[in-house]
C-alpha atoms as a PDB file:
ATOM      1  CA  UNK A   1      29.854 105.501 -78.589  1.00  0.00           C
ATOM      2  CA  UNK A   2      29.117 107.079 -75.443  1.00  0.00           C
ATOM      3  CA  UNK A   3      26.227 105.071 -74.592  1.00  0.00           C
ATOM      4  CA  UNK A   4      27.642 102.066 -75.637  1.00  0.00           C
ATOM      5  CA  UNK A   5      30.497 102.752 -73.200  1.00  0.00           C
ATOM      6  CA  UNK A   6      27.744 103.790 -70.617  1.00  0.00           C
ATOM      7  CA  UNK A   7      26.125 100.265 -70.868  1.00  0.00           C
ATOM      8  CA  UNK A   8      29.528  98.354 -70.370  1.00  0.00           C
ATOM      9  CA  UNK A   9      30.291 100.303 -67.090  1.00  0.00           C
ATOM     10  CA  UNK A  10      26.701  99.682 -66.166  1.00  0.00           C
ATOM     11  CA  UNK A  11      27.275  96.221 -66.934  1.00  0.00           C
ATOM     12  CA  UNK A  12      30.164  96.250 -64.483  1.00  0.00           C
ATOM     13  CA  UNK A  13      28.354  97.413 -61.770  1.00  0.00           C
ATOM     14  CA  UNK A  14      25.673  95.238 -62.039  1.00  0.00           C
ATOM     15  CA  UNK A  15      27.790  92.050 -62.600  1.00  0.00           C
ATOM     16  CA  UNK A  16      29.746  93.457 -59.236  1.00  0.00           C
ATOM     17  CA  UNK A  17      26.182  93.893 -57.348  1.00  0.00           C
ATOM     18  CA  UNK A  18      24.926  91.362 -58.490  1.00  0.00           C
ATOM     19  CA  UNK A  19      27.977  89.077 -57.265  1.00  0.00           C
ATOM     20  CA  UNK A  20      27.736  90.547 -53.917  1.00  0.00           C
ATOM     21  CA  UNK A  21      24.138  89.877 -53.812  1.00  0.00           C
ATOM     22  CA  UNK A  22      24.961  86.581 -54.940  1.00  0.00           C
ATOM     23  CA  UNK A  23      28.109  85.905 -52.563  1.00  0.00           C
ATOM     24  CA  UNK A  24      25.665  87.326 -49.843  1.00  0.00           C
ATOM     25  CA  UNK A  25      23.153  84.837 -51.145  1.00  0.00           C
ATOM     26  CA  UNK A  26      24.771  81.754 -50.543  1.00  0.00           C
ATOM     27  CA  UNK A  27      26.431  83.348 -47.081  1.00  0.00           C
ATOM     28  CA  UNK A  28      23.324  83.372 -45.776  1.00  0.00           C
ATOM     29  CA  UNK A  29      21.567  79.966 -47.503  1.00  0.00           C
ATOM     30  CA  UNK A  30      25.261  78.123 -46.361  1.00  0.00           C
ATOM     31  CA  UNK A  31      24.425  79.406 -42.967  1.00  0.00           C
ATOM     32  CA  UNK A  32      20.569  78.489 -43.169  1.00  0.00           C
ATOM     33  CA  UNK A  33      22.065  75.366 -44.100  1.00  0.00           C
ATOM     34  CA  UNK A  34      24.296  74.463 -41.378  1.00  0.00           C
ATOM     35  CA  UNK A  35      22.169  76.506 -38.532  1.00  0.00           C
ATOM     36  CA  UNK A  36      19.239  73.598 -40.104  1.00  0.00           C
ATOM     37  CA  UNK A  37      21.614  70.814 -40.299  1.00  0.00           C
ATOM     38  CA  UNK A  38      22.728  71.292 -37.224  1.00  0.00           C
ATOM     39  CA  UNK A  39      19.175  71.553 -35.739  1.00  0.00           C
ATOM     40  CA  UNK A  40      18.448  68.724 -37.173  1.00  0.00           C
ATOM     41  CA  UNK A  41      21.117  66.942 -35.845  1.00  0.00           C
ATOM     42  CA  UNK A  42      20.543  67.851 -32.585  1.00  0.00           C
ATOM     43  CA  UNK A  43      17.116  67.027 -32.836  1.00  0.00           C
ATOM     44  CA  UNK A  44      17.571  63.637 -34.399  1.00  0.00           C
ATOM     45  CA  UNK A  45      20.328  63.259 -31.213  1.00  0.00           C
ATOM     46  CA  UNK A  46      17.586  64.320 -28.915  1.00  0.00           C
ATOM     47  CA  UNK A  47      14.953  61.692 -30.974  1.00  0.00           C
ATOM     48  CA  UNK A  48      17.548  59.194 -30.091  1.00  0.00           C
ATOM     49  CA  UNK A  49      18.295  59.412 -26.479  1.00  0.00           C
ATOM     50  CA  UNK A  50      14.448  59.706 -26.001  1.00  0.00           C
ATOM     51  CA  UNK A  51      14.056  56.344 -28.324  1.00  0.00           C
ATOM     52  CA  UNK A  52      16.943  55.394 -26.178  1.00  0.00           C
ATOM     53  CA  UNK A  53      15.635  56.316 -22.937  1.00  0.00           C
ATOM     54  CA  UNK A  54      12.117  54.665 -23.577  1.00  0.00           C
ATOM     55  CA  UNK A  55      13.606  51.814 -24.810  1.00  0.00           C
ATOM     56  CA  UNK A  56      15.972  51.209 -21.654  1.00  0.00           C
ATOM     57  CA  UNK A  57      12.651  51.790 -19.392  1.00  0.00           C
ATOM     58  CA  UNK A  58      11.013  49.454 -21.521  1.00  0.00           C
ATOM     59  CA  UNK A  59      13.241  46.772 -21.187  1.00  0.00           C
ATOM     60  CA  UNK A  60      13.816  47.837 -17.047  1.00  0.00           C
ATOM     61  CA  UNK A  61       9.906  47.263 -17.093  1.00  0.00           C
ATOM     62  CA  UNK A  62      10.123  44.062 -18.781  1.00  0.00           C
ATOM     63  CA  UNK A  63      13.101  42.939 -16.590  1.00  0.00           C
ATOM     64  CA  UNK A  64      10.874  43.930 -13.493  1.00  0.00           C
ATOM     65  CA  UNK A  65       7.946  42.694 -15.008  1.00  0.00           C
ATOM     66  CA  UNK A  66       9.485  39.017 -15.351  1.00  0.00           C
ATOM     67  CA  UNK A  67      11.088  39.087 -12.106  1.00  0.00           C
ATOM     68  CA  UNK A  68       8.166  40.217 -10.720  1.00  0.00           C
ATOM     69  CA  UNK A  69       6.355  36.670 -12.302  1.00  0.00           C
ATOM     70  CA  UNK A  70       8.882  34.907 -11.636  1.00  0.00           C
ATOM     71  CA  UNK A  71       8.894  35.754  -7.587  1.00  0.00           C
ATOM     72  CA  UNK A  72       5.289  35.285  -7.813  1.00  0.00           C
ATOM     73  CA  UNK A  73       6.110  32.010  -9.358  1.00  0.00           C
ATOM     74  CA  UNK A  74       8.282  31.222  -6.665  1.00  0.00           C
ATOM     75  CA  UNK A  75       6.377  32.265  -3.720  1.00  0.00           C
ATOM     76  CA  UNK A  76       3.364  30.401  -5.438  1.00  0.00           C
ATOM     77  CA  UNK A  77       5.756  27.197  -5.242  1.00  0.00           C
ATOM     78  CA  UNK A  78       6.380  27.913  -2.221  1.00  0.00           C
ATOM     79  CA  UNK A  79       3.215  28.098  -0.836  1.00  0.00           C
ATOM     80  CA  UNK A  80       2.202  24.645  -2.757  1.00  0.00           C
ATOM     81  CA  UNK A  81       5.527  22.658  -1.545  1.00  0.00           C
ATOM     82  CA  UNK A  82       4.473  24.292   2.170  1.00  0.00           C
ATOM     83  CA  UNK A  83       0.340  23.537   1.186  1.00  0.00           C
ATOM     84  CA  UNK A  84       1.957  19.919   0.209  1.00  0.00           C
ATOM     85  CA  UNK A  85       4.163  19.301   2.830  1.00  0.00           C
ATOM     86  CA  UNK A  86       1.382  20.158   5.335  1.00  0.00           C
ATOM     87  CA  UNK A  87      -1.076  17.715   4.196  1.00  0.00           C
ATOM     88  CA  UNK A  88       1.611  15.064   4.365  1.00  0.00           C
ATOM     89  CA  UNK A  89       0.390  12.871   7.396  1.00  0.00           C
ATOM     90  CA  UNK A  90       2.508  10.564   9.353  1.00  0.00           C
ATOM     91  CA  UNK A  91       1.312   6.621   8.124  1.00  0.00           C
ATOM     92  CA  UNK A  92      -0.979   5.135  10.919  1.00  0.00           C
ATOM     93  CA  UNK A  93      -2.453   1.950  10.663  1.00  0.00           C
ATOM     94  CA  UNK A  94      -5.524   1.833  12.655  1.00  0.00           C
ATOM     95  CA  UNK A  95      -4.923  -2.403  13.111  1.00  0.00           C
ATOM     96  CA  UNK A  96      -1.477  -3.340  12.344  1.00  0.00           C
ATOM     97  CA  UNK A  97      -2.467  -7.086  13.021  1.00  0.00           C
ATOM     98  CA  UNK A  98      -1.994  -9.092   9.651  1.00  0.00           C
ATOM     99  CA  UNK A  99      -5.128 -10.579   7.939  1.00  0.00           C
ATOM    100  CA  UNK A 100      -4.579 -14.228   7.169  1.00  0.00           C
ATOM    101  CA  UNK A 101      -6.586 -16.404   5.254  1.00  0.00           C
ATOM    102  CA  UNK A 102      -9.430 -18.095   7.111  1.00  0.00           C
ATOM    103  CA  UNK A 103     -11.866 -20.217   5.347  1.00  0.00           C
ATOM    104  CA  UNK A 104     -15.061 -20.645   8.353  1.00  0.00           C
ATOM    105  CA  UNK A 105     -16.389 -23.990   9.205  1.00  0.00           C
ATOM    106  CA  UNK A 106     -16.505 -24.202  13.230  1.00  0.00           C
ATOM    107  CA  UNK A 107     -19.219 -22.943  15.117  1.00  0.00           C
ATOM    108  CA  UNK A 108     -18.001 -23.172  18.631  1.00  0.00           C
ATOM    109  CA  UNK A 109     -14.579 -22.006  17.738  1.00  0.00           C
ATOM    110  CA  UNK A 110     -15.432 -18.826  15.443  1.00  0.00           C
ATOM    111  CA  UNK A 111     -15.092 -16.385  18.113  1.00  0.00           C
ATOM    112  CA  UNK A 112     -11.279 -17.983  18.756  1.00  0.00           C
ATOM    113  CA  UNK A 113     -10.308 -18.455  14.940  1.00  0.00           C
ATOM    114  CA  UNK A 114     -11.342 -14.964  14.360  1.00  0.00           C
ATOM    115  CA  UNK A 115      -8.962 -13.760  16.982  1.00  0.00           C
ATOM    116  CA  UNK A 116      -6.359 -15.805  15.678  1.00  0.00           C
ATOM    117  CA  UNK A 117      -6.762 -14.580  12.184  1.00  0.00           C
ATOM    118  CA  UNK A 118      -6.055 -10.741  13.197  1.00  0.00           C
ATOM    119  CA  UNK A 119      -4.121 -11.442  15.784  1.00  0.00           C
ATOM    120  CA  UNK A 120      -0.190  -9.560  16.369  1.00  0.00           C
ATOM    121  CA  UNK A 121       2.201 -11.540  14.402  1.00  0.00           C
ATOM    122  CA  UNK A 122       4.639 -10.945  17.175  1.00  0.00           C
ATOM    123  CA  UNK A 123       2.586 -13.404  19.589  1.00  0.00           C
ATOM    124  CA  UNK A 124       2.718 -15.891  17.152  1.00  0.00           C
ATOM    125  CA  UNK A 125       4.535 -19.143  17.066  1.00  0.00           C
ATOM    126  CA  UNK A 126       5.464 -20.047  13.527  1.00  0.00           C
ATOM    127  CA  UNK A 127       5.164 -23.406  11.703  1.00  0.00           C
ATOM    128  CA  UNK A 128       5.968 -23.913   8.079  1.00  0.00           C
ATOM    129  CA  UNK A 129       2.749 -23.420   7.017  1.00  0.00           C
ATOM    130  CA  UNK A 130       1.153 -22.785  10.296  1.00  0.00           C
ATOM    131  CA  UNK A 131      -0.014 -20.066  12.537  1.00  0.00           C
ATOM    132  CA  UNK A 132      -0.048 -21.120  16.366  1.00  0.00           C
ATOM    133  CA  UNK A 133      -0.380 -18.972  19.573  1.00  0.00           C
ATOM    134  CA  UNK A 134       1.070 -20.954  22.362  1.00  0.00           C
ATOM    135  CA  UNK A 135      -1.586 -19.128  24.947  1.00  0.00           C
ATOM    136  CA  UNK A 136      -4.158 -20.539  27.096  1.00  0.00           C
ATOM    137  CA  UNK A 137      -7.194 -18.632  25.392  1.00  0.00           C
ATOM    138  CA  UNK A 138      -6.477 -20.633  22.284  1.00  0.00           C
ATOM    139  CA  UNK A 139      -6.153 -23.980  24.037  1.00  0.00           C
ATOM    140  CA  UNK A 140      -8.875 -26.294  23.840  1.00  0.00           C
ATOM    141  CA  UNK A 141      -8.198 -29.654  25.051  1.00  0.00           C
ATOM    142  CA  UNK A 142      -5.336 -31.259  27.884  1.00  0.00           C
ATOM    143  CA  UNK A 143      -4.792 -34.979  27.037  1.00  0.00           C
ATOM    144  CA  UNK A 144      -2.393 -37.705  28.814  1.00  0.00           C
ATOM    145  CA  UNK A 145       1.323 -36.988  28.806  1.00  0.00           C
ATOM    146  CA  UNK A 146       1.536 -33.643  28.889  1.00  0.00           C
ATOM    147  CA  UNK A 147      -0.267 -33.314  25.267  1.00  0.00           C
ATOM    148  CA  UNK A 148      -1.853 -30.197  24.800  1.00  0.00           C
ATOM    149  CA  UNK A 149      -4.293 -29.025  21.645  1.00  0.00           C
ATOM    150  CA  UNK A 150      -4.509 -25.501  20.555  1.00  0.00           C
ATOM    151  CA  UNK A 151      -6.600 -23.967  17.505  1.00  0.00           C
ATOM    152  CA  UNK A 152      -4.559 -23.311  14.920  1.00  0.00           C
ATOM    153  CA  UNK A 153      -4.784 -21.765  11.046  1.00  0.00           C
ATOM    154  CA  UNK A 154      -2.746 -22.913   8.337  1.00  0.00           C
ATOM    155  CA  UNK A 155      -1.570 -20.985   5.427  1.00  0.00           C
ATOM    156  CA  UNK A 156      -4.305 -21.874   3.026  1.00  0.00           C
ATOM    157  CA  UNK A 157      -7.237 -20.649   5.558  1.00  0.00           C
ATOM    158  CA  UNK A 158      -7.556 -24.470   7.222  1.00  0.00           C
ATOM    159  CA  UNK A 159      -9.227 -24.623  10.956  1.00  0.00           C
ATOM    160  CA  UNK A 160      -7.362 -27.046  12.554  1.00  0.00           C
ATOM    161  CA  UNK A 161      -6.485 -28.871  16.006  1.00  0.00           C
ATOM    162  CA  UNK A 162      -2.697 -28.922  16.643  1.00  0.00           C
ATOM    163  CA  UNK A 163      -1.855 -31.635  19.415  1.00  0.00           C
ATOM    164  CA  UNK A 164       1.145 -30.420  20.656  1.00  0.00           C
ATOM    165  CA  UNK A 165       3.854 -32.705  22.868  1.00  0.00           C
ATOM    166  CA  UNK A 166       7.100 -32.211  24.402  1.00  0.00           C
ATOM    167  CA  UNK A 167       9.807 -33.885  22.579  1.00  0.00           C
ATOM    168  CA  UNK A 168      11.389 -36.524  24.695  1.00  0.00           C
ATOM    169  CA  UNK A 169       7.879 -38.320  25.088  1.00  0.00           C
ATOM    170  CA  UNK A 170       6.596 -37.784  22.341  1.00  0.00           C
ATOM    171  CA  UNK A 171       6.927 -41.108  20.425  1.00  0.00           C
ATOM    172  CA  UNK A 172       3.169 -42.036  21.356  1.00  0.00           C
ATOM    173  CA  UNK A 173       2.449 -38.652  19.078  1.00  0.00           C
ATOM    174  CA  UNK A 174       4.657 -40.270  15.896  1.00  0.00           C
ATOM    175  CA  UNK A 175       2.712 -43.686  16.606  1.00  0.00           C
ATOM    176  CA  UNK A 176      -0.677 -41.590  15.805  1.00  0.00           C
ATOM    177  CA  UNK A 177       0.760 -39.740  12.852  1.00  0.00           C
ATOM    178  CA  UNK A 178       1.977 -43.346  11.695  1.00  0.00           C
ATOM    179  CA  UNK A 179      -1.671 -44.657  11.578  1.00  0.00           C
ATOM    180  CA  UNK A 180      -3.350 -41.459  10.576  1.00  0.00           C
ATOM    181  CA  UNK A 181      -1.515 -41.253   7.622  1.00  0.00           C
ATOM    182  CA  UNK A 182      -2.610 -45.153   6.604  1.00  0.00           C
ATOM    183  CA  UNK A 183      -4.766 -44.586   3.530  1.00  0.00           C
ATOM    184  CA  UNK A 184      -6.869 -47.411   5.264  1.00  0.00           C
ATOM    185  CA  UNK A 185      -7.622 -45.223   7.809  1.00  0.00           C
ATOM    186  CA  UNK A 186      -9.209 -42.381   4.970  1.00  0.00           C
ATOM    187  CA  UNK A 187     -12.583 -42.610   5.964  1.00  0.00           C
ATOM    188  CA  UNK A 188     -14.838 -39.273   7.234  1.00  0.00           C
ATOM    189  CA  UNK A 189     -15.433 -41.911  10.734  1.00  0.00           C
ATOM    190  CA  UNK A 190     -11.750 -40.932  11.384  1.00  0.00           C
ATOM    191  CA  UNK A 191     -10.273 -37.889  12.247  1.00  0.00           C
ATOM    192  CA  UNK A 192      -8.275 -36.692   9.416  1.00  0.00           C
ATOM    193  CA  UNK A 193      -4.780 -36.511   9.389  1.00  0.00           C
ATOM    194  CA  UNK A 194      -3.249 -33.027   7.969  1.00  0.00           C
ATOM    195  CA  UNK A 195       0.151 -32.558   8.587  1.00  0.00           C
ATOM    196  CA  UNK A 196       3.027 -33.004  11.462  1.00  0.00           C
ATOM    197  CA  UNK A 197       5.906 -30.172  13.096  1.00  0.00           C
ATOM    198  CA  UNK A 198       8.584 -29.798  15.090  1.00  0.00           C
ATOM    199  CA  UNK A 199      11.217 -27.497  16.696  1.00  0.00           C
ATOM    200  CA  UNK A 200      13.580 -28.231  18.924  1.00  0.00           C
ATOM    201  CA  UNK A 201      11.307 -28.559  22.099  1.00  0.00           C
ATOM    202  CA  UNK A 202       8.207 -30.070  20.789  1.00  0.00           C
ATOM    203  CA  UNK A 203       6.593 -32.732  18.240  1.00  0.00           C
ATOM    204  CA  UNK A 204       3.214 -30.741  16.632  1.00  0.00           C
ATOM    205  CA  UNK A 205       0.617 -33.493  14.665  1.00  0.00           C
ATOM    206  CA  UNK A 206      -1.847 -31.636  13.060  1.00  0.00           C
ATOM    207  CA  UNK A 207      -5.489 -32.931  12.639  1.00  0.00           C
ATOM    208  CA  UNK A 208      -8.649 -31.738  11.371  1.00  0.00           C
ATOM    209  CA  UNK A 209     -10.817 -29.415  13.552  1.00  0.00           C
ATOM    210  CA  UNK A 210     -14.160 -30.855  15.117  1.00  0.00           C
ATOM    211  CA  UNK A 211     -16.537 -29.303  17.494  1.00  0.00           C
ATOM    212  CA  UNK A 212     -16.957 -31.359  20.652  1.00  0.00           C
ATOM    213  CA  UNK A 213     -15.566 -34.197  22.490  1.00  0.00           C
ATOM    214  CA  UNK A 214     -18.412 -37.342  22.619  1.00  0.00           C
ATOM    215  CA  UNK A 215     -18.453 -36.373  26.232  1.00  0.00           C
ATOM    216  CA  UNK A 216     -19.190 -32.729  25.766  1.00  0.00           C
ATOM    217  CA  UNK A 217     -22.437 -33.336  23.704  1.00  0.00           C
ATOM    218  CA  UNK A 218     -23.701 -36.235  25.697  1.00  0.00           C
ATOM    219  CA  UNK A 219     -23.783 -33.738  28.605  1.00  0.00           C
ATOM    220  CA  UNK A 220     -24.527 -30.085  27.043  1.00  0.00           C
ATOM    221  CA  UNK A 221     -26.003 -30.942  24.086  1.00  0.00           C
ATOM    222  CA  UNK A 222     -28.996 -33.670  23.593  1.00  0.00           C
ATOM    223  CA  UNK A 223     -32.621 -32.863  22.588  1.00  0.00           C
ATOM    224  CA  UNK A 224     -34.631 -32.165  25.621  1.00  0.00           C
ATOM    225  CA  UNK A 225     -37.519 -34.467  23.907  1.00  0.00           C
ATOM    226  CA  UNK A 226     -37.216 -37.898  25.492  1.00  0.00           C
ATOM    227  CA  UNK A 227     -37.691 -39.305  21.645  1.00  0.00           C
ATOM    228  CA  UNK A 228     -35.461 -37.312  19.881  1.00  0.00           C
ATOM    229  CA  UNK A 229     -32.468 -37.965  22.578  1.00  0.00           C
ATOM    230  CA  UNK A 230     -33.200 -41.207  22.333  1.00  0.00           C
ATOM    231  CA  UNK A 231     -32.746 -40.670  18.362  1.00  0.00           C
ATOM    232  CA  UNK A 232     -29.393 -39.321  18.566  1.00  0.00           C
ATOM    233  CA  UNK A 233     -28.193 -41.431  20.803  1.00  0.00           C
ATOM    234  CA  UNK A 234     -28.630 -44.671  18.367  1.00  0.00           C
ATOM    235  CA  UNK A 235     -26.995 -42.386  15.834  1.00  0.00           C
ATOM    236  CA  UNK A 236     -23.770 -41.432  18.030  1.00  0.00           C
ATOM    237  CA  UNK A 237     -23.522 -45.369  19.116  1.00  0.00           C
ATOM    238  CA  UNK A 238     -23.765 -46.600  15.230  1.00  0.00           C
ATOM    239  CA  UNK A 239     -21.032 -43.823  14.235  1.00  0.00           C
ATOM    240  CA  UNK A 240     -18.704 -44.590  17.260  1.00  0.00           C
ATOM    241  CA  UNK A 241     -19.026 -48.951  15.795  1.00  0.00           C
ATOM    242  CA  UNK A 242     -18.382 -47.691  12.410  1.00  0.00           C
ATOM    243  CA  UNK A 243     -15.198 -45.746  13.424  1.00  0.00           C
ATOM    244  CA  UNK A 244     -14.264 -49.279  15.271  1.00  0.00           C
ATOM    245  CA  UNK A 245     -14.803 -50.724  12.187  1.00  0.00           C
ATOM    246  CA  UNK A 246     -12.450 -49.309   9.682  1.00  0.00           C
ATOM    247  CA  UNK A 247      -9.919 -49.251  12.744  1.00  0.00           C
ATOM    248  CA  UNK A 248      -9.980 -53.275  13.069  1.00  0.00           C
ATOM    249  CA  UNK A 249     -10.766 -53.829   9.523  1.00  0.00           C
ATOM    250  CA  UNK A 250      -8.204 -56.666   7.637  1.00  0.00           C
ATOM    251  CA  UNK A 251      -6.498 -54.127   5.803  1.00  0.00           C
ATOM    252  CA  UNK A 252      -5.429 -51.507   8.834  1.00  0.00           C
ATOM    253  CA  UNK A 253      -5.347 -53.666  11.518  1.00  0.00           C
ATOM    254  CA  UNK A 254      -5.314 -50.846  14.253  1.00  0.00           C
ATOM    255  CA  UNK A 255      -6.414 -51.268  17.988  1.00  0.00           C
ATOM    256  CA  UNK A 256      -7.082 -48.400  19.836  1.00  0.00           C
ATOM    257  CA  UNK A 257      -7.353 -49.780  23.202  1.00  0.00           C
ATOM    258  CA  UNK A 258      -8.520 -46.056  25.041  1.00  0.00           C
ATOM    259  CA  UNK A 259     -11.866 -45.911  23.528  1.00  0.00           C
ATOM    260  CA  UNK A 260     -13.691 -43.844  26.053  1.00  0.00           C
ATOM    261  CA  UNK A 261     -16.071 -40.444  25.173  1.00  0.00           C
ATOM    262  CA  UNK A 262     -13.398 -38.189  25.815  1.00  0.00           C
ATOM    263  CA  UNK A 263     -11.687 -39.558  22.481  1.00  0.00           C
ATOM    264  CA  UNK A 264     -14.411 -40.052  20.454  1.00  0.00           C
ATOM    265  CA  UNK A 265     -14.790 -36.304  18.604  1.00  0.00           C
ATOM    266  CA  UNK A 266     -17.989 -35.112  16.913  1.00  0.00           C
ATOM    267  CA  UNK A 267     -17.440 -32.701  13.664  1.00  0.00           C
ATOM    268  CA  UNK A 268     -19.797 -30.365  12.271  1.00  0.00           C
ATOM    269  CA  UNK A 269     -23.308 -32.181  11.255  1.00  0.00           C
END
């Protein structure tokens, strides 16, 4: 009995030991605990503001990085709108004189006609359907009554002669346009007819363009050779009756009654 009661105190003991070991146990594992919680808290904390932290930089770096592209962007803009604006040249047109149409038949008057067909449009003087410069470098014959003929271009590239006369005398210039415009008087022995103008100062008949008067080749231009003058004479007389003859045919009855070498015109041969 006295070991048994031995054992049961020893029992006690133990159990008490053994609780304090215990109680001392988890004192120090609670405390393990928290001291590795709380480490770990902290750390994590730490982990955070770092991810934090490197995060913000990134995005500061990305923020910089874009404006960075975007004021390269700009100044490269800016250098092409300056680069473009630069090579933007004032419009300078080396001939401002207007082209016209000009289809080339005349010898002697090419030089002229060429002038006329670049010349200013400002020096002008417009027709419907004409251009005329009312200068003496385009004028190429005087006649009777204060007529005057000037080269002239119409619109659709036509050399032509424009008799010009001042309106209160010019009735003699609507007689011609009268007769020219006979289709009796359609023959290639008379000059052609083309069209007729006015403004309020002048009456403008416009005829087809020919190269000298009968007078002006008789003296500047006949074959040297004896023969062949002789040649072209016959010729010029037989043209000049054949012009008389559709004139004072039945059918037109037309006299002309100033026939003289000044008024008979030669065309291009």
């Amino acid at each position: 009995m006295i070991l048994n009661t031995a054992d049961i105190e020893m029992d006690e003991v133990m159990k008490k030991k053994l609780h304090k070991l215990d109680e001392s146990l988890r004192l120090a594992a609670g405390s393990s605990a928290v001291d590795s919680l709380c480490e770990e808290t902290a750390a994590l904390s730490t982990s955070r503001k770092k991810k934090k932290k490197r995060k913000k930089k990134k995005i500061q770096q990305e923020v910089g990085s874009q404006e960075s592209e975007q004021q390269d962007k700009e100044d490269t803009a800016g250098t092409s709108v300056e680069e473009s604006i630069s090579s933007v040249q004032p419009l300078t047109l080396e001939n401002p004189n207007i082209s016209r149409r000009w289809h080339q038949t005349s010898h002697r008057w090419r030089p002229k006609l060429e002038k006329l067909a670049n010349i200013d449009a400002s020096r002008t003087h417009r027709l419907a359907g004409l251009t005329l410069v009312i200068d003496s470098e385009f004028l190429i014959a005087n006649g009777s009554d204060g007529t005057q003929v000037f080269l002239g271009l119409r619109d659709d590239g036509t050399e032509v002669a424009v008799k010009r006369m001042i309106r209160f005398n010019y009735q003699v210039l609507k007689n011609e346009e009268e007769f020219l415009r006979l289709p009796e008087l359609d023959s290639p022995s008379i000059v052609r007819y083309v069209d007729f103008a006015e403004d309020d100062n002048f009456g403008y008949l416009v005829l087809q363009l020919c190269e000298y008067t009968l007078e002006e080749y008789i003296q500047d231009h006949l074959p040297d050779d004896s023969a062949e003058r002789t040649l072209v004479l016959k010729k010029l007389v037989k043209e000049v009756l054949c012009s008389l003859e559709v004139l004072h045919n039945q059918q037109s009855r037309v006299v002309h009654r100033d026939i003289k070498p000044q008024n008979v015109l030669i065309g291009r041969s």
